[in-house]
N, C-alpha and C. Protein backbone atom coordinates (compact mmCIF):
# COMPACT_ATOMS: atom_id res chain seq x y z
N UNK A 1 -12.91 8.28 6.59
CA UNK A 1 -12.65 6.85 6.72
C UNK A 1 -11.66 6.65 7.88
N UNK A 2 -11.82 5.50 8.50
CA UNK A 2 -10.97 5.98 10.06
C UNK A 2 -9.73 4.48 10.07
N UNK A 3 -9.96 4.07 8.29
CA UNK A 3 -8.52 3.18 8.23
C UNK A 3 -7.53 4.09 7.47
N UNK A 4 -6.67 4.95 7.42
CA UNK A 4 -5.25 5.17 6.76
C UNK A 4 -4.41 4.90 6.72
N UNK A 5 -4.22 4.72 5.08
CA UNK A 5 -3.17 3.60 4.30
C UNK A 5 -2.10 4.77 4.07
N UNK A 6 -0.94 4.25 4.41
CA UNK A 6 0.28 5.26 4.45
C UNK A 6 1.33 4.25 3.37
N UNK A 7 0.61 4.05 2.30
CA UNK A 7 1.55 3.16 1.36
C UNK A 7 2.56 4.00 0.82
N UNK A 8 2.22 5.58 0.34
CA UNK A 8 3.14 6.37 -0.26
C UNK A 8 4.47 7.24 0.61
N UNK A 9 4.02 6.64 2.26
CA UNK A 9 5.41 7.34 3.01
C UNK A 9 6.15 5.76 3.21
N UNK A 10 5.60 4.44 3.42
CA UNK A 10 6.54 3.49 3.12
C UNK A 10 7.34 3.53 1.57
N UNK A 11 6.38 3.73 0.63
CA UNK A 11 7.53 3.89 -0.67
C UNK A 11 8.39 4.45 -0.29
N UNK A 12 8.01 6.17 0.30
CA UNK A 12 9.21 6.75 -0.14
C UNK A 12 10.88 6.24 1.08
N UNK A 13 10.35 5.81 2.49
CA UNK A 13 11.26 5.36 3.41
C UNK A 13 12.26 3.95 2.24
N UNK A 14 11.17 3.33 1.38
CA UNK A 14 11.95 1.99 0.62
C UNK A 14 12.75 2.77 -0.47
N UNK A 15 12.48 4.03 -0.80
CA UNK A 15 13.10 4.95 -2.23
C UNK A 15 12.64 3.72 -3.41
N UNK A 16 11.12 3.32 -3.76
CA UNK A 16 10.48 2.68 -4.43
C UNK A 16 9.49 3.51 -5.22
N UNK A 17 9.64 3.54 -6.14
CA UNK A 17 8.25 4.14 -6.92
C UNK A 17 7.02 3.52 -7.41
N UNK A 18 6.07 3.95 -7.93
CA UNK A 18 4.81 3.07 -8.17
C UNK A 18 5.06 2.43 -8.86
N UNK A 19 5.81 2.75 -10.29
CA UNK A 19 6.26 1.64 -11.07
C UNK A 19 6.74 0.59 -10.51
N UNK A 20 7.58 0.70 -9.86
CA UNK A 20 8.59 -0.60 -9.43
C UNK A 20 7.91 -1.33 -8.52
N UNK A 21 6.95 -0.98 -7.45
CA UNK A 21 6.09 -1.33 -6.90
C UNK A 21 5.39 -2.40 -7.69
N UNK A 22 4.97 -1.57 -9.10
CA UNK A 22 3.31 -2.57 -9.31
C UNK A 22 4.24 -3.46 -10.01
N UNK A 23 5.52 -3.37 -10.49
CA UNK A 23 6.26 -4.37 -11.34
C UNK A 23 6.26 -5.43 -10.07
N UNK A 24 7.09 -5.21 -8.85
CA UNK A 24 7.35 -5.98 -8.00
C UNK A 24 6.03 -6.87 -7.29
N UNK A 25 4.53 -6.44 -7.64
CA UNK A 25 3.72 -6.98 -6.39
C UNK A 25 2.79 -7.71 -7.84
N UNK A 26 2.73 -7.07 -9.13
CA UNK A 26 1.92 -7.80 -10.13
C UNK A 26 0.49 -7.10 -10.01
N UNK A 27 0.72 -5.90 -9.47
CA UNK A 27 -0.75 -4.74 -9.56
C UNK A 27 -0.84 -3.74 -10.49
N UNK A 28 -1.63 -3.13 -11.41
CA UNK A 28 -1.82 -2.41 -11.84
C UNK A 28 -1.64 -1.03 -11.41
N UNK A 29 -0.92 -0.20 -12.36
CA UNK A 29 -0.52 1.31 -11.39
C UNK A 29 -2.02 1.95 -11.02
N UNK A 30 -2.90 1.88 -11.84
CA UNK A 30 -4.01 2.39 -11.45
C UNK A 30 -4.96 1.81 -9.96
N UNK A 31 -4.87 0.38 -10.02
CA UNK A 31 -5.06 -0.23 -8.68
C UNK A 31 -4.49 0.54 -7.65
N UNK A 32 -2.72 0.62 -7.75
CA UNK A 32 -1.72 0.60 -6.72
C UNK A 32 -2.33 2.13 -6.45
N UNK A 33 -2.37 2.91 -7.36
CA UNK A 33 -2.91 4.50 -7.06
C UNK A 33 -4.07 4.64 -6.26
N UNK A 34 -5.61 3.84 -6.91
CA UNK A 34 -6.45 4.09 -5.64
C UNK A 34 -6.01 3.59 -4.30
N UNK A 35 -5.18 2.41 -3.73
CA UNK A 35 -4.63 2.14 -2.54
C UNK A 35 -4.14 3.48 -2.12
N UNK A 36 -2.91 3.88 -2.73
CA UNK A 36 -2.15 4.83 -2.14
C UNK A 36 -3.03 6.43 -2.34
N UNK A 37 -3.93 6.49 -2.55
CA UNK A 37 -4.60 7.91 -2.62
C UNK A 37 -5.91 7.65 -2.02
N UNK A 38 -6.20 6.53 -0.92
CA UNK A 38 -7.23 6.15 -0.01
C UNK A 38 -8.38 6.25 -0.71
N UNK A 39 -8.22 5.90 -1.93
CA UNK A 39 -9.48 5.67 -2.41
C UNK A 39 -9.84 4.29 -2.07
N UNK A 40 -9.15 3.26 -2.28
CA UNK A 40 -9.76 1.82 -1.71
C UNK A 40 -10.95 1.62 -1.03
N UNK A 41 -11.89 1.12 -1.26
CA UNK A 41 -12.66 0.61 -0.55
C UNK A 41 -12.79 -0.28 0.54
N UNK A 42 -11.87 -1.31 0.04
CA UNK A 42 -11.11 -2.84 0.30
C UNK A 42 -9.91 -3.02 -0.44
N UNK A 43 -8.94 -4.04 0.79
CA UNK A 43 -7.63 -4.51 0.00
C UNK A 43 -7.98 -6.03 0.34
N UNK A 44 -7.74 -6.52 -0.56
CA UNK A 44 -7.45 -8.64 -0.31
C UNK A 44 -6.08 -8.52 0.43
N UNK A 45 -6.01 -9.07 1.25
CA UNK A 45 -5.16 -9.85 2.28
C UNK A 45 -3.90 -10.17 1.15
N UNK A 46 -4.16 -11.21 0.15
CA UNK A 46 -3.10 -11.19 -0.74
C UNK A 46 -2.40 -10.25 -1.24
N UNK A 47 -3.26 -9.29 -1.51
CA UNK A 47 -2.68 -7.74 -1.71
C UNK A 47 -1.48 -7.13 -0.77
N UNK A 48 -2.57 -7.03 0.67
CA UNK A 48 -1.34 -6.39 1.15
C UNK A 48 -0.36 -7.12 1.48
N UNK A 49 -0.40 -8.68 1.18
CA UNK A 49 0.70 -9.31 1.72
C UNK A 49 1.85 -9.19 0.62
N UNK A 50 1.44 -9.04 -0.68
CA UNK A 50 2.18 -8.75 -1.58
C UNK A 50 3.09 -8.00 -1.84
N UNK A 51 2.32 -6.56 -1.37
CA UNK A 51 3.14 -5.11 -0.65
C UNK A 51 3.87 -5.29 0.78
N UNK A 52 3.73 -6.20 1.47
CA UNK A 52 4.39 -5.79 2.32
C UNK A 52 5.51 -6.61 2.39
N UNK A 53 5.51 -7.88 1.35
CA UNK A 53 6.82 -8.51 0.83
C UNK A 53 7.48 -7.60 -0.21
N UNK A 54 6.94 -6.71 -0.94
CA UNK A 54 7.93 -5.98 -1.74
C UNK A 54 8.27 -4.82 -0.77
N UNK A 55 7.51 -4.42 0.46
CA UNK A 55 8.20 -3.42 0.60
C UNK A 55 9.52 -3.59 2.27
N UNK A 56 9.52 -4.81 2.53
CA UNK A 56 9.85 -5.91 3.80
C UNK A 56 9.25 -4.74 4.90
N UNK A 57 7.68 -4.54 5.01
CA UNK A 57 7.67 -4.14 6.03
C UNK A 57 5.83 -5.06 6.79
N UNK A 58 5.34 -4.72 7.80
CA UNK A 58 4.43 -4.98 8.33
C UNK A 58 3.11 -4.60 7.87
N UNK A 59 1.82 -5.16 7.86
CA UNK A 59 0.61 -4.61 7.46
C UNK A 59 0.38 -3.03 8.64
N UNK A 60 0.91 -3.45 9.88
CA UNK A 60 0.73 -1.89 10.61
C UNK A 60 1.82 -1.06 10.38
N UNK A 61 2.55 -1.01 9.10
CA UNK A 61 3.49 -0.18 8.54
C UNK A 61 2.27 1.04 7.64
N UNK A 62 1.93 0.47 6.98
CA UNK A 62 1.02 0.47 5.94
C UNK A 62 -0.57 1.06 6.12
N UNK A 63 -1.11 0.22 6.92
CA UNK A 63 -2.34 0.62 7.88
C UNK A 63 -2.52 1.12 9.15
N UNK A 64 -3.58 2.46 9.44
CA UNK A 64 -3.38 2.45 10.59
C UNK A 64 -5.10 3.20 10.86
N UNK A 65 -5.47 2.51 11.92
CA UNK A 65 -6.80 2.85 12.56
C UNK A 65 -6.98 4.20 13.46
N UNK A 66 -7.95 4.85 12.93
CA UNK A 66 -8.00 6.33 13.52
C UNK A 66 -8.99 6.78 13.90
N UNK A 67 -9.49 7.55 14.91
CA UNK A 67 -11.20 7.16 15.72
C UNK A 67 -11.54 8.72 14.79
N UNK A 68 -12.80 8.83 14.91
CA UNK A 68 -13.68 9.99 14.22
C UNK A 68 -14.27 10.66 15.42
């Protein structure tokens, strides 16, 4: 897949865990897990805007495009 989601090295730069995460954004840990273990298929826009208000960082914090 040539989008990688680097949600679990922003946690750890925020010292945030998944719990506190899915408490803070209103996602399910199992959701928040396929995100952060690139299983996702798709994220809603609300989503990552959600994460990237709990985590105060940018969607290209988070995402990043990679050629094959």
């Amino acid at each position: 897949m040539p989008i990688m989601i680097h949600l679990d090295q922003m946690m750890s730069k925020k010292k945030m865990s998944l719990n506190e995460l899915s408490d803070k954004v209103g996602i399910t840990l199992s959701n928040l897990s396929i995100i952060k273990n690139q299983k996702a298929k798709a994220i809603r826009l609300s989503t990552l805007d959600a994460i990237c208000r709990a985590l105060d960082c940018q969607p290209g914090d988070i995402l990043e495009f990679k050629e094959l």
